[in-house]
Protein backbone atom coordinates (compact mmCIF):
# COMPACT_ATOMS: atom_id res chain seq x y z
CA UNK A 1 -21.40 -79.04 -50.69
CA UNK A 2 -20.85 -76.32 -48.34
CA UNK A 3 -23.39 -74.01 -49.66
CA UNK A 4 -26.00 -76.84 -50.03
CA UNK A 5 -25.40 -77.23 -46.27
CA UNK A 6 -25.93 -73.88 -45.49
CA UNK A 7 -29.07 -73.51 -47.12
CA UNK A 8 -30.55 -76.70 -45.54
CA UNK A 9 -29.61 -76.09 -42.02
CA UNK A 10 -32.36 -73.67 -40.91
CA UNK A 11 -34.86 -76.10 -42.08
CA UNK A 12 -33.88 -78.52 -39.37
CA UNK A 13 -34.62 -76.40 -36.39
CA UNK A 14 -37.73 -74.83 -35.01
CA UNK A 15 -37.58 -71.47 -33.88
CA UNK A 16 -40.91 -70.79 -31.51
CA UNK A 17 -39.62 -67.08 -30.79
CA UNK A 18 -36.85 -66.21 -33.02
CA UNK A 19 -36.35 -62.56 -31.76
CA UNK A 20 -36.52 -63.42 -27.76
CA UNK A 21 -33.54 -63.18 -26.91
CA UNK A 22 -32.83 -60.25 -29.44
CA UNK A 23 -30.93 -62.79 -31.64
CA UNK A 24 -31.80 -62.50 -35.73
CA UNK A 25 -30.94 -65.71 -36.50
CA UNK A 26 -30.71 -66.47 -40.50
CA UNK A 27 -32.22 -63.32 -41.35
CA UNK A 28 -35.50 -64.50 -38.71
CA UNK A 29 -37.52 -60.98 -40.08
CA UNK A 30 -37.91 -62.28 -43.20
CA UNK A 31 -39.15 -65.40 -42.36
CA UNK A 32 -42.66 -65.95 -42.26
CA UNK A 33 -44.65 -66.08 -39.17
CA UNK A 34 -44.71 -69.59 -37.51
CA UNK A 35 -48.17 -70.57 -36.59
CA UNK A 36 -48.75 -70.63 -32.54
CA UNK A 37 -47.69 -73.62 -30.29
CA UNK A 38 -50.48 -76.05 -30.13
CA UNK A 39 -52.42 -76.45 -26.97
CA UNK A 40 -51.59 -77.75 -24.14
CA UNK A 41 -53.24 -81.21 -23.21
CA UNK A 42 -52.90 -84.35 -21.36
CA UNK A 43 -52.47 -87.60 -22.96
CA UNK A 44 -54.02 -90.60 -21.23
CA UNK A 45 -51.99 -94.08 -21.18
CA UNK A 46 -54.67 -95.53 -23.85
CA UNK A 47 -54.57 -93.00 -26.35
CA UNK A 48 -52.36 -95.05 -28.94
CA UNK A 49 -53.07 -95.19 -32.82
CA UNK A 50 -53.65 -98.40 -34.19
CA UNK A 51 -52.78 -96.79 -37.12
CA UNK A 52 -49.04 -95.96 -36.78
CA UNK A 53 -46.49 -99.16 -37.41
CA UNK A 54 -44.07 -99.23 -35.28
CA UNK A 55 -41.42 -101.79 -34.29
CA UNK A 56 -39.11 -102.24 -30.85
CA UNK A 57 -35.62 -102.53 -30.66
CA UNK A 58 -33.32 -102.85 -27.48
CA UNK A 59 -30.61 -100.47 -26.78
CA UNK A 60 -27.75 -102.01 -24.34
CA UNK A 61 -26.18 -99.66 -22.24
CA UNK A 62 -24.14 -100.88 -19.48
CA UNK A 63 -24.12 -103.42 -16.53
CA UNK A 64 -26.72 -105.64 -18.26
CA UNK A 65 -28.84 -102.28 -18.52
CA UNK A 66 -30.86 -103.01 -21.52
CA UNK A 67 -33.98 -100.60 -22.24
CA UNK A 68 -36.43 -101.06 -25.39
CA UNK A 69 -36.79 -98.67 -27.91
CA UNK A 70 -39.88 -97.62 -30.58
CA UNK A 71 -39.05 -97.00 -34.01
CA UNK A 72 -41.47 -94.90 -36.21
CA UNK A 73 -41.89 -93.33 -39.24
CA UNK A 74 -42.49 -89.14 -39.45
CA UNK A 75 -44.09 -89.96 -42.10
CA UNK A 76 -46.83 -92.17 -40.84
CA UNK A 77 -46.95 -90.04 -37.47
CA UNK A 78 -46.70 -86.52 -39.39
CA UNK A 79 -47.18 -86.80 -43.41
CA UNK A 80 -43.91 -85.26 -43.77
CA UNK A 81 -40.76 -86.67 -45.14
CA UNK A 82 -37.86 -87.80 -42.17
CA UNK A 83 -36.05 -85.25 -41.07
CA UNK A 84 -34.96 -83.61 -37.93
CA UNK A 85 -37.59 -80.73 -37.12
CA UNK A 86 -39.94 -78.98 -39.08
CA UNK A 87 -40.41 -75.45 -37.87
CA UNK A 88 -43.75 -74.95 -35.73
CA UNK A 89 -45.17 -78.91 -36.57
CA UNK A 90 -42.34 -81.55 -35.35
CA UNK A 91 -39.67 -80.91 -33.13
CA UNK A 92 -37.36 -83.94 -33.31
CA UNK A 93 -39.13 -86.07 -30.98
CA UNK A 94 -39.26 -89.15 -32.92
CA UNK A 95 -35.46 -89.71 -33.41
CA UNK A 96 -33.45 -91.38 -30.44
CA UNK A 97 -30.79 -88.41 -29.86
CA UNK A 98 -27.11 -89.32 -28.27
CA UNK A 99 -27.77 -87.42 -25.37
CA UNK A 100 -30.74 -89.59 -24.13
CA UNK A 101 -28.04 -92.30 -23.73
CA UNK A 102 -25.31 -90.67 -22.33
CA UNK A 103 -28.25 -89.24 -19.57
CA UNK A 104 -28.96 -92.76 -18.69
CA UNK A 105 -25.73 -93.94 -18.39
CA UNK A 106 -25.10 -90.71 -16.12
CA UNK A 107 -28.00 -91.25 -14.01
CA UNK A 108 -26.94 -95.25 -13.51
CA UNK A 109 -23.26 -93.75 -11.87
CA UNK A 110 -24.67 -91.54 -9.65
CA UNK A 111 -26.86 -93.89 -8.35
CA UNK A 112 -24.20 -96.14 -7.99
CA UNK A 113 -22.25 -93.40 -6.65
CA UNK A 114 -24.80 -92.31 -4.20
CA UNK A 115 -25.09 -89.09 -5.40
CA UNK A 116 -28.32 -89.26 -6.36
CA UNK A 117 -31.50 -91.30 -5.11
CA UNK A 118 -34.53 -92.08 -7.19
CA UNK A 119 -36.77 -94.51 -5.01
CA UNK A 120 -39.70 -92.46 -4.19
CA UNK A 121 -38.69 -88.91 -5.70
CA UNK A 122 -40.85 -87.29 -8.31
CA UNK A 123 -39.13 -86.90 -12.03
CA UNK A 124 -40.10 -84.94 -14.69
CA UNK A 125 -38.62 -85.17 -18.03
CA UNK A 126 -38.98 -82.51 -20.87
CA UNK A 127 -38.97 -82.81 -24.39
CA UNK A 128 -39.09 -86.63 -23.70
CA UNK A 129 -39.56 -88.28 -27.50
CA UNK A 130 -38.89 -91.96 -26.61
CA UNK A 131 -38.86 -91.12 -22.60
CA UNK A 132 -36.23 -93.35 -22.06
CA UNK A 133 -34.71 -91.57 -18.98
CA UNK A 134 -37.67 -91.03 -17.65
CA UNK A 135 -38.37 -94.94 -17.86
CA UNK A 136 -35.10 -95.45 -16.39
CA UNK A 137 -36.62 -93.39 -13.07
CA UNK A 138 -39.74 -95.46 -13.39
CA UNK A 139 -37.25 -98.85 -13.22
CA UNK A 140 -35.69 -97.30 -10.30
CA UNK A 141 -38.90 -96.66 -7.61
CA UNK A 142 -39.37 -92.42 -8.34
CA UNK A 143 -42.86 -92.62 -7.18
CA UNK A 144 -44.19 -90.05 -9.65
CA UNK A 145 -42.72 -89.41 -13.47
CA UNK A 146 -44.29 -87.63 -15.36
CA UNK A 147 -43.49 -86.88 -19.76
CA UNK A 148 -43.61 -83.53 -21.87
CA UNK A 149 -43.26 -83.34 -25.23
CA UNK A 150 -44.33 -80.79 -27.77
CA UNK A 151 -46.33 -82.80 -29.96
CA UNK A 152 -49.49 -84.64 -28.58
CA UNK A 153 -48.43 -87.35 -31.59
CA UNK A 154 -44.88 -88.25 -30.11
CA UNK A 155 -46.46 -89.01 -27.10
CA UNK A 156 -48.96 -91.35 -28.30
CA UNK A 157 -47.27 -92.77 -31.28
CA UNK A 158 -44.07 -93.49 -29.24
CA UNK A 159 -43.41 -92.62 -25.84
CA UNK A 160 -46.46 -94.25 -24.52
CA UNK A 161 -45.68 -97.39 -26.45
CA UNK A 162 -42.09 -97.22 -24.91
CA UNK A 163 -43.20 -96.96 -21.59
CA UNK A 164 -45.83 -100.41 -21.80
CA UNK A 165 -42.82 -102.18 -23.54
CA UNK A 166 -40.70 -101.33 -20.82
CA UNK A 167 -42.67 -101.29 -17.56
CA UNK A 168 -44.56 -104.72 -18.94
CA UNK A 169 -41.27 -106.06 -19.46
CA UNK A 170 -40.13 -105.18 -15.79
CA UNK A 171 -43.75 -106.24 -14.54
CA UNK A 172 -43.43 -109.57 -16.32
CA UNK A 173 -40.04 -110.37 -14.30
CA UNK A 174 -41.02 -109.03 -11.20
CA UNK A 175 -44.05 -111.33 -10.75
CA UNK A 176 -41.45 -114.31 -11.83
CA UNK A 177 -39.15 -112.99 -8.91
CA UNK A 178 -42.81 -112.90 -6.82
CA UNK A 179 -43.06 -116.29 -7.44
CA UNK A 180 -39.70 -116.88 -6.07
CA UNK A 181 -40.55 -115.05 -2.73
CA UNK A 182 -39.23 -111.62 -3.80
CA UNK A 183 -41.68 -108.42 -3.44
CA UNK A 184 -42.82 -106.43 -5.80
CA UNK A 185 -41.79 -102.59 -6.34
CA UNK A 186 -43.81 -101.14 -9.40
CA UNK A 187 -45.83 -98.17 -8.34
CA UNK A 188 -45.03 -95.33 -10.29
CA UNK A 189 -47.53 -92.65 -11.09
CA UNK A 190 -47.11 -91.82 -14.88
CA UNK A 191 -48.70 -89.28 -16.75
CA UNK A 192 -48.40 -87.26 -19.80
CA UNK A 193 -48.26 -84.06 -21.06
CA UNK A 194 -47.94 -82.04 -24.52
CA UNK A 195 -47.44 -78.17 -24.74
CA UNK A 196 -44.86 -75.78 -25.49
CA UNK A 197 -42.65 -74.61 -22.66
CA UNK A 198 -43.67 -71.44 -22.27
CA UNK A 199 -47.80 -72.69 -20.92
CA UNK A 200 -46.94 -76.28 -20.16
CA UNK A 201 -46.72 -75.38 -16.39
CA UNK A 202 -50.53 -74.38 -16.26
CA UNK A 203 -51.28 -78.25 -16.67
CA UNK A 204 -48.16 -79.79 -14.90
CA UNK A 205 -49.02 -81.47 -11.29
CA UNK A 206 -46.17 -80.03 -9.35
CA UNK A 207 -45.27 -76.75 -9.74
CA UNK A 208 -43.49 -74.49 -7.64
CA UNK A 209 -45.48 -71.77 -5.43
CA UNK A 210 -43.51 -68.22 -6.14
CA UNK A 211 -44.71 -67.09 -2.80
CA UNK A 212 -43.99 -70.47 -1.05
CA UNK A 213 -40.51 -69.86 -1.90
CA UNK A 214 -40.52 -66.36 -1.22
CA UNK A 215 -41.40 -66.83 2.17
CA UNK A 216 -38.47 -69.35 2.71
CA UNK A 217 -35.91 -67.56 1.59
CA UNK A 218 -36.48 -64.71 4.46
CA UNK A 219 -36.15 -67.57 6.90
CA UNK A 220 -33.52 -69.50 8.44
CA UNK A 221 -35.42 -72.93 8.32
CA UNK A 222 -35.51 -73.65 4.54
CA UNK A 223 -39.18 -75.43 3.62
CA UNK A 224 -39.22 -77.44 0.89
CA UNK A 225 -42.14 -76.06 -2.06
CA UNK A 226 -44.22 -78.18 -3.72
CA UNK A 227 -42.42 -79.24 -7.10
CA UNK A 228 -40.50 -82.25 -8.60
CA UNK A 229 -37.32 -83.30 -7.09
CA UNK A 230 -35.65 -84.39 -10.41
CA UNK A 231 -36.23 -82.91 -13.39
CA UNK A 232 -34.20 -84.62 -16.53
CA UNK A 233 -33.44 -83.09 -20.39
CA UNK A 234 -32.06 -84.32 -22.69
CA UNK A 235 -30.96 -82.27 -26.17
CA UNK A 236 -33.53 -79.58 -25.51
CA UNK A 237 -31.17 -76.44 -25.70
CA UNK A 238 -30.62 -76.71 -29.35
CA UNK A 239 -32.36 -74.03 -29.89
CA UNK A 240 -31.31 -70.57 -28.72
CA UNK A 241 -34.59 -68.80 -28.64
CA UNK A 242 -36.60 -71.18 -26.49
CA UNK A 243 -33.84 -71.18 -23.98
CA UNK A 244 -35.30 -68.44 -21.57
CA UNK A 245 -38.85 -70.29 -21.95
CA UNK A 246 -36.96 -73.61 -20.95
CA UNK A 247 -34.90 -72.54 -18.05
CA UNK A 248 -38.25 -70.41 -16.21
CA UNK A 249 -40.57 -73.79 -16.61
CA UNK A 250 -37.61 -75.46 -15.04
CA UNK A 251 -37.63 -72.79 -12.39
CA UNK A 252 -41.22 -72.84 -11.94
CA UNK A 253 -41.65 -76.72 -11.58
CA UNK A 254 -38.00 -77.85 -9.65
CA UNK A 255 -38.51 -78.71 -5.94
CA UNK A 256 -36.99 -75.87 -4.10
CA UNK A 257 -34.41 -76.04 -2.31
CA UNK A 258 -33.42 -79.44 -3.02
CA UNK A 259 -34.44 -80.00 -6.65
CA UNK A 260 -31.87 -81.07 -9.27
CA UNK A 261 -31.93 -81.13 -13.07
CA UNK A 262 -29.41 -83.25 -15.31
CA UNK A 263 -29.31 -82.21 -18.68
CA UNK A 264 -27.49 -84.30 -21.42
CA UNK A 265 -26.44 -82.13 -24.84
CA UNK A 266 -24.34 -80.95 -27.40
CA UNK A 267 -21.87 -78.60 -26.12
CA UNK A 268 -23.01 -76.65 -29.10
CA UNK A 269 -25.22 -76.83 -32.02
CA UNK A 270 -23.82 -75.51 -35.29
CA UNK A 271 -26.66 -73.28 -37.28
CA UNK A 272 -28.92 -72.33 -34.46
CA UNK A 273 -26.50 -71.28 -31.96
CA UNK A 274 -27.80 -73.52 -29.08
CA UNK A 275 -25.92 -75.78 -26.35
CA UNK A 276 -24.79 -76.45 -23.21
CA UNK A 277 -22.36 -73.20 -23.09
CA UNK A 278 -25.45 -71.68 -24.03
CA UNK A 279 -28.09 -72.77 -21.44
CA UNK A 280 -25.26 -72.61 -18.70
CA UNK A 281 -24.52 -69.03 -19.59
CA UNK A 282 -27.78 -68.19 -19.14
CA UNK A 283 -27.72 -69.88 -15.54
CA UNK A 284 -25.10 -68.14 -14.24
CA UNK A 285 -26.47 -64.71 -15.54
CA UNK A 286 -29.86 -65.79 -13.51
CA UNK A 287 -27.75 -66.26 -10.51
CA UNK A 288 -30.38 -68.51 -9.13
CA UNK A 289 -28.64 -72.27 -9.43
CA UNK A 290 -25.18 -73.63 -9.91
CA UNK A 291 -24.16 -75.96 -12.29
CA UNK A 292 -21.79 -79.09 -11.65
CA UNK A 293 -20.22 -80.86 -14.61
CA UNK A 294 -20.82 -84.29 -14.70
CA UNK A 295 -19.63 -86.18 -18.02
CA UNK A 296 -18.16 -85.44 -21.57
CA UNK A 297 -18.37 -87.47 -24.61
CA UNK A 298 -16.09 -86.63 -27.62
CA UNK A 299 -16.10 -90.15 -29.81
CA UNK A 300 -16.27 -88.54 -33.22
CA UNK A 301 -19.82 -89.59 -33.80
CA UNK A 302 -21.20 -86.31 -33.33
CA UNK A 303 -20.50 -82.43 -32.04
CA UNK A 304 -19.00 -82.70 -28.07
CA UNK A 305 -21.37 -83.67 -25.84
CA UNK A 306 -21.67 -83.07 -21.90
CA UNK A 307 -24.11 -83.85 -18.83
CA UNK A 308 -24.64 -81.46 -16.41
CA UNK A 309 -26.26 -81.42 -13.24
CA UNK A 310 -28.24 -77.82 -11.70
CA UNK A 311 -29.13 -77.31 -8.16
CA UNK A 312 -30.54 -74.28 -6.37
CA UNK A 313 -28.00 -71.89 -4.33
């Protein structure tokens, strides 16, 4: 059983750069080339497949928070057989991963904590699959949230489904409360966007000026730069080679100075190398942000798992 398992594993990961961060991971030379990341595009709210079957599901997370969820077929979406990732094609997006959950949950105590304050902030979520953080944000006011995923299908086949069965949902009660004498709130901007990390930011809205930035940091007045003020991951460092490509989008689109990022993950991912103690090493050797730990999760269901929460210095 053992061996079986360690033949199977590298087919469950996509490596986009194998060699970037001087890593040869299972042998990476002798692997053949993967083809290059698709290109980047925009995917408009109507572009959904009548084609694809899909069916809804609720997830209950806490406090009455109860948020629907797609369910598709990688098969139907991709011609492939189910599985986790296939290198270069699929990268996962289609499966509802723990760390999605434990994000939400995460974000609902801070708010409740006051740490953190949604209502009319601008949110960004990578690697989004079903999105459902990122419709969390839309539930509570961020003006602007925005969706990236690798594959143009994901989007279309589910997260853009998840978001109308959510937000008509919400719409549908809030015009009942309207009808009680209670205002409405729904005004969230929502876009999406497919690309690999490394060219995404040439079509994202908000990015970060370099020289903006530059120029604040030699004064004593700090000026906020154009860029989003939330930016939310969740199990998108399970791969160690797109880590540096990650963490520089994440650099080049956070709101400086005030920006945070809340990433939910595996505190390591056995085979590839990737995980929290990864991504957070590779913070700290930037020097740029600081990293606050937020939440752990160790319930036997799956490897450790741990939210985090980076801010600038």
């Amino acid at each position: 059983m053992a061996g079986d398992a360690k033949k199977e594993t590298p087919l469950l990961f996509s490596f986009s750069n194998p060699n970037q961060l001087g890593l040869g991971l299972f042998g990476s030379s002798n692997n053949p080339p993967l083809p290059p990341p698709p290109p980047c595009v925009e995917v408009l709210l109507e572009e959904v497949p009548e084609s694809v079957e899909s069916s809804l599901e609720p997830i209950h997370l806490k406090e009455g928070l109860t948020l629907l969820k797609g369910r598709v077929s990688t098969s139907d979406v991709f011609g492939v057989a189910n599985s986790d990732l296939v290198p270069g094609k699929y990268e996962g997006g289609l499966k509802l991963w723990e760390g999605s959950l434990d994000l939400i949950k995460t974000l609902h105590s801070e708010i409740q904590n006051g740490q953190l304050t949604v209502s009319g902030k601008r949110v960004l979520e990578l690697g989004c699959g079903h999105g459902l953080p990122g419709i969390f944000t839309c539930l509570q006011g961020a003006s602007i949230t925005h969706f990236q995923d690798f594959n143009v299908e994901v989007l279309r086949c589910l997260t853009i489904p998840n978001v109308r069965a959510n937000l008509t949902r919400e719409v549908h009660h809030e015009q009942s409360l309207a009808s009680k004498g209670t205002e409405s709130n729904m005004s969230t901007d929502i876009r999406f966007f497919a690309g690999d990390w490394s060219e995404i930011h040439q079509l994202l809205l908000h990015v970060t000026d370099v020289e903006c930035r530059s120029a604040a940091n030699s004064c004593t007045q700090h000026e906020p730069c154009d860029g989003y003020d939330i930016i939310l991951m969740a199990e998108t460092v399970y791969s160690l080679s797109s880590l540096e490509n990650l963490y520089g989008l994440i650099k080049k689109c956070l709101l400086w100075p005030h920006g945070v990022v809340y990433l939910a993950a595996k505190k390591h991912y056995f085979g590839v190398g990737g995980g929290t103690k990864q991504f957070k090493y590779l913070v700290e050797e930037d020097g740029t942000m600081d990293a606050s730990f937020l939440a752990g999760v160790a319930d036997g269901s799956s490897n450790v798992r741990e939210v985090w929460k980076f801010s600038f210095k």
